[in-house]
Protein backbone atom coordinates (compact mmCIF):
# COMPACT_ATOMS: atom_id res chain seq x y z
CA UNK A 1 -23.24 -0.08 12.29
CA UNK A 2 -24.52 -0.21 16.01
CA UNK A 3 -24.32 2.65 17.98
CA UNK A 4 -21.91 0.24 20.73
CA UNK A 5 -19.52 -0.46 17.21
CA UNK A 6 -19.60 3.02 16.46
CA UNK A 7 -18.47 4.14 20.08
CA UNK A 8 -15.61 1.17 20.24
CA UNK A 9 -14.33 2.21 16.76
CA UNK A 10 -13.98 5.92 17.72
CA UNK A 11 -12.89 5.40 21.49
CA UNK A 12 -8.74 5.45 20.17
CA UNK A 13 -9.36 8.68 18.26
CA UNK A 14 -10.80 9.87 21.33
CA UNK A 15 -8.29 8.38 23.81
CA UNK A 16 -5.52 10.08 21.42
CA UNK A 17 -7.28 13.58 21.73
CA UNK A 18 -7.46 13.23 25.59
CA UNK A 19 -3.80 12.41 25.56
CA UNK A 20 -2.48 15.58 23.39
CA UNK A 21 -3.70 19.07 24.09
CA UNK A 22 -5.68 20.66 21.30
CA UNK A 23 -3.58 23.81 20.07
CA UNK A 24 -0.34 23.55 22.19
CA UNK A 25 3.16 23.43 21.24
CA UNK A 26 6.82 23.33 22.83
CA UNK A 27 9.06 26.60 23.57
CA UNK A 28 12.53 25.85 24.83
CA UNK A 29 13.80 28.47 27.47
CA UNK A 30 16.04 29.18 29.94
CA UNK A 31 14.28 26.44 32.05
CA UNK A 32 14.14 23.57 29.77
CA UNK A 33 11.18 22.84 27.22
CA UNK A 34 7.68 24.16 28.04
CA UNK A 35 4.06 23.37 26.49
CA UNK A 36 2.40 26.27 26.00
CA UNK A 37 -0.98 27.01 24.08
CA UNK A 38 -0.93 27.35 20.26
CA UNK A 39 -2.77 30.72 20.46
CA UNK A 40 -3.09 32.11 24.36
CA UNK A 41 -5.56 34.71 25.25
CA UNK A 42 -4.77 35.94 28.92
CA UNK A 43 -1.05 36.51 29.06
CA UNK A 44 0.50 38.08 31.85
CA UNK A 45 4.03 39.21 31.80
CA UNK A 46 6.44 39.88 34.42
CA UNK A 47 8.95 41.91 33.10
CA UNK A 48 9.46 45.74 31.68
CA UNK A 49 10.85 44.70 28.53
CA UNK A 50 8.40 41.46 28.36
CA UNK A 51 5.82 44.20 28.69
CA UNK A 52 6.66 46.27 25.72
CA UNK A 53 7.39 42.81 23.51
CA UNK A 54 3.90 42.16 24.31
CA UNK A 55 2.58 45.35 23.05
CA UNK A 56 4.88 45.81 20.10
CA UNK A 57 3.00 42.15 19.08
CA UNK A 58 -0.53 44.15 19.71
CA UNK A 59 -1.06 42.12 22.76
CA UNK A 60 -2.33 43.49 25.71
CA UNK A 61 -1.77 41.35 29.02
CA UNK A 62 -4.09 40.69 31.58
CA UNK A 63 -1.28 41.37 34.11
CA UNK A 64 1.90 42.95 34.06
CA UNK A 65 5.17 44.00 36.32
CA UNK A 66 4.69 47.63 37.22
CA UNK A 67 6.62 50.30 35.63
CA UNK A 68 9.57 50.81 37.84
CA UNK A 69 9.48 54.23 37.93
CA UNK A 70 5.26 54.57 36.59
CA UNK A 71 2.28 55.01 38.09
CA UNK A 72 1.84 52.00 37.26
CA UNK A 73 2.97 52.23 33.68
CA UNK A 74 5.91 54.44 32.05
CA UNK A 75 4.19 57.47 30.27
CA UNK A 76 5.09 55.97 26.63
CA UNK A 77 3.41 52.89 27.09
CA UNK A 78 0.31 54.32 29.39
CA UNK A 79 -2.80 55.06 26.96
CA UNK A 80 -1.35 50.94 25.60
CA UNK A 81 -1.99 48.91 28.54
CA UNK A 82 -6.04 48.82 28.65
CA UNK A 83 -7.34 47.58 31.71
CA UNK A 84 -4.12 45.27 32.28
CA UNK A 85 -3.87 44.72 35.83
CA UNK A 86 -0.60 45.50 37.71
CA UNK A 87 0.69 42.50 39.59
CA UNK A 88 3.64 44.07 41.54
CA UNK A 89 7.02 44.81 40.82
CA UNK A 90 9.61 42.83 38.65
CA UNK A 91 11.54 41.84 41.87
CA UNK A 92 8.49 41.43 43.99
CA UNK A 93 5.56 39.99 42.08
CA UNK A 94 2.48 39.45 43.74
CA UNK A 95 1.09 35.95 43.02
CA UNK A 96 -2.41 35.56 44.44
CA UNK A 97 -2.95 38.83 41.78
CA UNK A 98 -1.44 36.22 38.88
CA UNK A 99 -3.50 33.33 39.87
CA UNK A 100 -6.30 35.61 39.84
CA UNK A 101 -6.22 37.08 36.64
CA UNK A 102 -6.27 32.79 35.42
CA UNK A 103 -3.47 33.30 32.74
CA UNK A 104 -2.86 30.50 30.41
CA UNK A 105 0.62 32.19 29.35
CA UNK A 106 3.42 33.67 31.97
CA UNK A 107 6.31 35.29 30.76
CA UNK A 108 9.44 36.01 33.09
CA UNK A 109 12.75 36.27 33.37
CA UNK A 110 15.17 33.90 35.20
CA UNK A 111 17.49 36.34 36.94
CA UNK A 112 14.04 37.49 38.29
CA UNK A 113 11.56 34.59 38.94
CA UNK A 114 13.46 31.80 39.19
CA UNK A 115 12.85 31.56 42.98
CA UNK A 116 8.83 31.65 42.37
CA UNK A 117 9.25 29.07 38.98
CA UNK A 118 7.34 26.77 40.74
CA UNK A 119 4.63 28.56 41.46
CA UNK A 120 4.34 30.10 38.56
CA UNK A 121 4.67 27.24 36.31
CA UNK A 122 1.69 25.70 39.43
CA UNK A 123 -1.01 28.86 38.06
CA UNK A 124 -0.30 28.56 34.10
CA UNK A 125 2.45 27.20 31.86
CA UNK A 126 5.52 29.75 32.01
CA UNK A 127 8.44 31.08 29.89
CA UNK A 128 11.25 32.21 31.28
CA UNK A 129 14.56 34.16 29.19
CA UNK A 130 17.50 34.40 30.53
CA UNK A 131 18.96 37.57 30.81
CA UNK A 132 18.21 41.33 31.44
CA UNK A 133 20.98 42.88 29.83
CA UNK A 134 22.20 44.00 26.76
CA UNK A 135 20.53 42.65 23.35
CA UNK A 136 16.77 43.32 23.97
CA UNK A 137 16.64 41.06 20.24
CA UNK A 138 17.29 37.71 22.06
CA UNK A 139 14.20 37.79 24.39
CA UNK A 140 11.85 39.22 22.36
CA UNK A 141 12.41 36.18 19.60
CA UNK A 142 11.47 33.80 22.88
CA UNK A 143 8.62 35.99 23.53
CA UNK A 144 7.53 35.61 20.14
CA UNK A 145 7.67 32.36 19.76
CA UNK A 146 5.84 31.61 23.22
CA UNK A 147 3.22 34.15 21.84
CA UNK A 148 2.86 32.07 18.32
CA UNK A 149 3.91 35.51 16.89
CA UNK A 150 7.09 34.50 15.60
CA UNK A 151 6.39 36.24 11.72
CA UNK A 152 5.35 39.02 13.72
CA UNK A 153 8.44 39.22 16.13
CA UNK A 154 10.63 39.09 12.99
CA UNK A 155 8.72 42.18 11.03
CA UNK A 156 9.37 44.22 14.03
CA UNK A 157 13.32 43.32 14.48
CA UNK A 158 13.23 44.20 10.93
CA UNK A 159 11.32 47.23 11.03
CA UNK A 160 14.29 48.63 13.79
CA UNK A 161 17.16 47.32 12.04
CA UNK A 162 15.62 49.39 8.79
CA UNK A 163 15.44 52.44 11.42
CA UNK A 164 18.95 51.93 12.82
CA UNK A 165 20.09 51.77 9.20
CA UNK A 166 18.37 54.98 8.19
CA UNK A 167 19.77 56.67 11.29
CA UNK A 168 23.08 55.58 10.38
CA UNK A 169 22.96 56.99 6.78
CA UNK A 170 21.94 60.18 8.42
CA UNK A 171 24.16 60.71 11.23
CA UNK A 172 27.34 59.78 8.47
CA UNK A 173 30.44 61.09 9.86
CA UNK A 174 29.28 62.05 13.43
CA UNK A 175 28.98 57.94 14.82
CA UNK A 176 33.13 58.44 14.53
CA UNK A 177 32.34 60.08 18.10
CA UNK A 178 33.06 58.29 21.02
CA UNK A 179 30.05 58.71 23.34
CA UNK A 180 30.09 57.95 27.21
CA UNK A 181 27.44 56.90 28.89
CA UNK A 182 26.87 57.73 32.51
CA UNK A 183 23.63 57.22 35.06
CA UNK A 184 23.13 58.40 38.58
CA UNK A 185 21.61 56.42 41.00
CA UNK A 186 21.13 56.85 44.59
CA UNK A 187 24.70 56.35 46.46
CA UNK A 188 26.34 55.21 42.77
CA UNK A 189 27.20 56.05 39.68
CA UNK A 190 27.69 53.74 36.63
CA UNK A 191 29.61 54.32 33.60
CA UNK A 192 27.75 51.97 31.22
CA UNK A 193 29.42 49.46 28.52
CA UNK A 194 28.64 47.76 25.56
CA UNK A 195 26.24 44.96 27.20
CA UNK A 196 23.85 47.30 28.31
CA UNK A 197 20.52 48.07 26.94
CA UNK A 198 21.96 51.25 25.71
CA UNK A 199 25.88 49.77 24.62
CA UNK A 200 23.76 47.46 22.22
CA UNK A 201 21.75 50.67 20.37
CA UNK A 202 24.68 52.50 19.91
CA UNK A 203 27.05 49.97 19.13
CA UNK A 204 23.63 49.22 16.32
CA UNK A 205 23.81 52.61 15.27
CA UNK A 206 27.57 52.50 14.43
CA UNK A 207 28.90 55.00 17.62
CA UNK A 208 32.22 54.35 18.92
CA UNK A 209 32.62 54.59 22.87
CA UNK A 210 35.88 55.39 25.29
CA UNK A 211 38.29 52.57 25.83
CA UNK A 212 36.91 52.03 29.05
CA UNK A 213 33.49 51.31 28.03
CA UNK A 214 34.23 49.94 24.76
CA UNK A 215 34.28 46.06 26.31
CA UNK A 216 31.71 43.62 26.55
CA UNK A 217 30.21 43.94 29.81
CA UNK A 218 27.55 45.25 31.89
CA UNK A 219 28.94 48.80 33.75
CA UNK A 220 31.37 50.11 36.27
CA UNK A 221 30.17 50.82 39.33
CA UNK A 222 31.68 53.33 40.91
CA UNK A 223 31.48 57.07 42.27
CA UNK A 224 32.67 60.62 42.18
CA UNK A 225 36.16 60.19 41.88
CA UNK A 226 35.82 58.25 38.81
CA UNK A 227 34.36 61.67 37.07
CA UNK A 228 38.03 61.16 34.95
CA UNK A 229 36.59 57.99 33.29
CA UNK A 230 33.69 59.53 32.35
CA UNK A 231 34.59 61.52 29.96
CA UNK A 232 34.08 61.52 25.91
CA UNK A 233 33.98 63.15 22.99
CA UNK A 234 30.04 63.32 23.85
CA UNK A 235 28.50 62.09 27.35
CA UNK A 236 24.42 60.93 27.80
CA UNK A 237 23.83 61.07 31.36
CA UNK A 238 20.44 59.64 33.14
CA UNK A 239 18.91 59.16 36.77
CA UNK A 240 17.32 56.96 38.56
CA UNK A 241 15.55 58.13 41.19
CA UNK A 242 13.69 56.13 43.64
CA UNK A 243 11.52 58.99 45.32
CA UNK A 244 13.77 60.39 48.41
CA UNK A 245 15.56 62.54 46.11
CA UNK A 246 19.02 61.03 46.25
CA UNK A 247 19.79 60.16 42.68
CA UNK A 248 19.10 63.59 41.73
CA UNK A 249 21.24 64.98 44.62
CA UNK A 250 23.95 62.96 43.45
CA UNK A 251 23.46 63.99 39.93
CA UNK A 252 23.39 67.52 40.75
CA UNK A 253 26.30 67.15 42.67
CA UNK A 254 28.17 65.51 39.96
CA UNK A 255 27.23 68.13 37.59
CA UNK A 256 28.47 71.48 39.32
CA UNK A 257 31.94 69.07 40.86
CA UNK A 258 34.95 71.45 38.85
CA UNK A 259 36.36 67.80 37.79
CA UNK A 260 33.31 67.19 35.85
CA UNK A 261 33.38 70.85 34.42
CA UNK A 262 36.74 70.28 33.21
CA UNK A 263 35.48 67.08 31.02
CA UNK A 264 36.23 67.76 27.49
CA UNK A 265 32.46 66.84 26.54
CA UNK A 266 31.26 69.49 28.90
CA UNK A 267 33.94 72.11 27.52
CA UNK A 268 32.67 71.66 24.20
CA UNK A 269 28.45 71.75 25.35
CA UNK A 270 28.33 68.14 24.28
CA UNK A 271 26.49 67.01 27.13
CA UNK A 272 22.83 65.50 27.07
CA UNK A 273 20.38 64.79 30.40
CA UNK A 274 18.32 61.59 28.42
CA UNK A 275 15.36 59.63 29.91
CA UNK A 276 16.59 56.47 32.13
CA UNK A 277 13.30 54.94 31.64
CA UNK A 278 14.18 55.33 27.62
CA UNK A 279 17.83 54.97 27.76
CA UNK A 280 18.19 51.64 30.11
CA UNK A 281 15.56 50.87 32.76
CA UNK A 282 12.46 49.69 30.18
CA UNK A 283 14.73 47.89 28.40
CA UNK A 284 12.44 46.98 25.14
CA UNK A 285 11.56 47.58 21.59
CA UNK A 286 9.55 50.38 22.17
CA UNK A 287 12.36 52.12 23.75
CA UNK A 288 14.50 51.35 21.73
CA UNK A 289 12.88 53.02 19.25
CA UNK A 290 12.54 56.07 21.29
CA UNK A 291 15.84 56.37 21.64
CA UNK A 292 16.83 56.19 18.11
CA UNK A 293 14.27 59.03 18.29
CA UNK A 294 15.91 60.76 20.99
CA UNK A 295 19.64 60.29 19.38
CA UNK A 296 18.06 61.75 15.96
CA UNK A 297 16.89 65.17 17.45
CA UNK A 298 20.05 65.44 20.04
CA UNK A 299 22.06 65.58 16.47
CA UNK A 300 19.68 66.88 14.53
CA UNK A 301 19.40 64.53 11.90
CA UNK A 302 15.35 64.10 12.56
C-alpha cells in the first residue's frame, strides 16, 4: 500500500478524533449539560464547601474561594491546601487570578456565579450546583461526578452515614432532645431550621428541634426580642464576625439580656458556644464531620 492510500484510508479515523475530544465526558448541572475532561488536573473551585469536596476526593485545586473567615484558609483545612492559590472571595471572585492559574475544570455555585457564567465557562469548562443550603450530599455527588470521582464521592457519603449511625447508637436516648440552634451576626440574629447546613446533621443524627425550627426552611431572621423563640431543651449558639467586632457585641449582649437567662436551656447549663465556621459557614464534608465530632464530646459520648 502507497504511502498516499495509506493517508486517504486513515484520514476518517483521523477526522473522527479531531471531531470528539480525547477523555471528555458530559455532567448535567444547574446550567444545562457540560463537557468536561475525563480526568482534569488543574481544578479550581469557587466555593467553601466545593473546596472541602475537593479535598475529601484528595484533590488539591490550583485555585480556590478564600475562607470566609481564614487567612486565606479555615484552620481545619490549612496544612490541606498546598500551594493552591486564593482567587478571591465566594461573592467576589477575581477572574484574571482564574484565567491565570489555566484550569481545565471550574466548579461553582449558581446562587453565586451565575452572573460571571460566561466568563467562566470563556477560561475552562465549568460546573455549577445549585444551591448553598441545607444537604451538603447533593453537591458533592455533582462534584464527584465532574471530578470522575464518582466511586470515590460515594465511599465518603458512606463513610459519614456509618459515622452518623455510630453517633446515633451512642447518643441513644439523649437525640429525644429538642436542640435550638441560634447564630449571631452583625445587626441579626438567626434561629436556624432544618434546611440549613446544620438542620440537615442533626436531623442525620436523629435530634429533634423546637416547633419553630422544626420546618423545612432556611432560618428566621430576626433580633433580640425574639430571645423567647430561641429557646430548647439544649441551644448551640455561633458567631459570625466580620472583623469590627459587632457580631460578638451582639452575642455578648444577647448572652447577659435577663430574657435569655431565663431560657430553660440556660437554667439547666445546657448551653454550647460551637464554631460557625464548623457548624454552618464551610458548609462541607469535612465539617460535617467535625461536627459530629464536636456533638460527640459536648455529650460525651466520644
Amino acid at each position: 500500500m502507497t504511502q498516499r492510500r495509506f493517508l486517504l484510508k486513515l484520514l476518517p479515523f483521523v477526522t473522527l478524533a479531531l471531531a470528539a475530544p480525547a477523555m471528555a465526558r458530559d455532567v448535567t448541572d444547574s446550567m444545562g449539560t457540560i463537557t468536561v475532561p475525563d480526568t482534569p488536573q488543574r481544578v479550581v473551585v469557587l466555593t467553601n464547601e466545593g473546596t472541602e469536596a475537593l479535598l475529601a476526593l484528595g484533590v488539591v485545586p490550583v485555585g480556590a474561594a478564600n475562607s470566609w473567615n481564614g487567612d486565606p484558609w479555615w484552620n481545619h483545612i490549612a496544612d490541606l491546601m498546598g500551594d493552591a492559590v486564593p482567587v478571591g472571595t465566594e461573592s467576589a471572585v477575581n477572574l484574571e487570578l482564574v484565567a491565570a492559574l489555566e484550569p481545565d475544570l471550574i466548579l461553582g455555585n449558581k446562587m453565586r456565579h451565575e452572573e460571571i457564567y460566561p466568563q467562566l465557562t470563556a477560561i475552562a469548562p465549568t460546573v455549577l450546583s445549585a444551591e448553598l443550603r441545607g444537604d451538603w450530599k447533593i453537591n458533592f455527588r455533582l462534584y464527584s461526578e465532574a471530578l470522575g470521582k464518582v466511586a470515590e464521592g460515594e465511599q465518603a457519603i458512606a463513610e459519614y452515614d456509618a459515622a452518623v449511625a455510630a453517633l446515633r447508637d451512642r447518643l441513644g436516648a439523649a437525640v429525644e432532645e429538642e436542640v435550638s440552634v441560634i447564630r449571631f451576626l452583625p445587626g441579626q440574629i438567626r434561629i436556624y431550621q432544618l434546611d440549613s447546613f446544620s438542620g440537615v446533621l442533626l436531623k442525620d443524627v436523629g435530634f429533634n428541634r423546637p416547633a419553630n425550627q422544626n420546618v423545612e426552611e432556611f432560618a428566621i431572621r430576626t433580633g433580640k426580642e425574639s430571645i423567647p423563640d430561641m429557646d430548647g431543651d439544649r441551644i448551640f449558639y455561633f458567631t459570625y464576625e466580620t472583623g469590627n467586632g459587632e457580631g460578638d457585641a451582639l452575642a455578648d449582649e444577647v448572652l447577659s439580656d435577663p430574657l435569655w437567662q431565663s431560657l430553660s436551656a440556660v437554667q439547666a447549663d445546657k448551653v454550647h458556644a460551637v464554631s460557625d465556621a464548623i457548624w454552618n459557614t464551610a458548609g462541607g464534608i469535612l465539617a460535617a464531620r467535625l461536627m459530629l465530632d464536636d456533638i460527640a464530646r459536648i455529650y460525651g459520648v466520644e
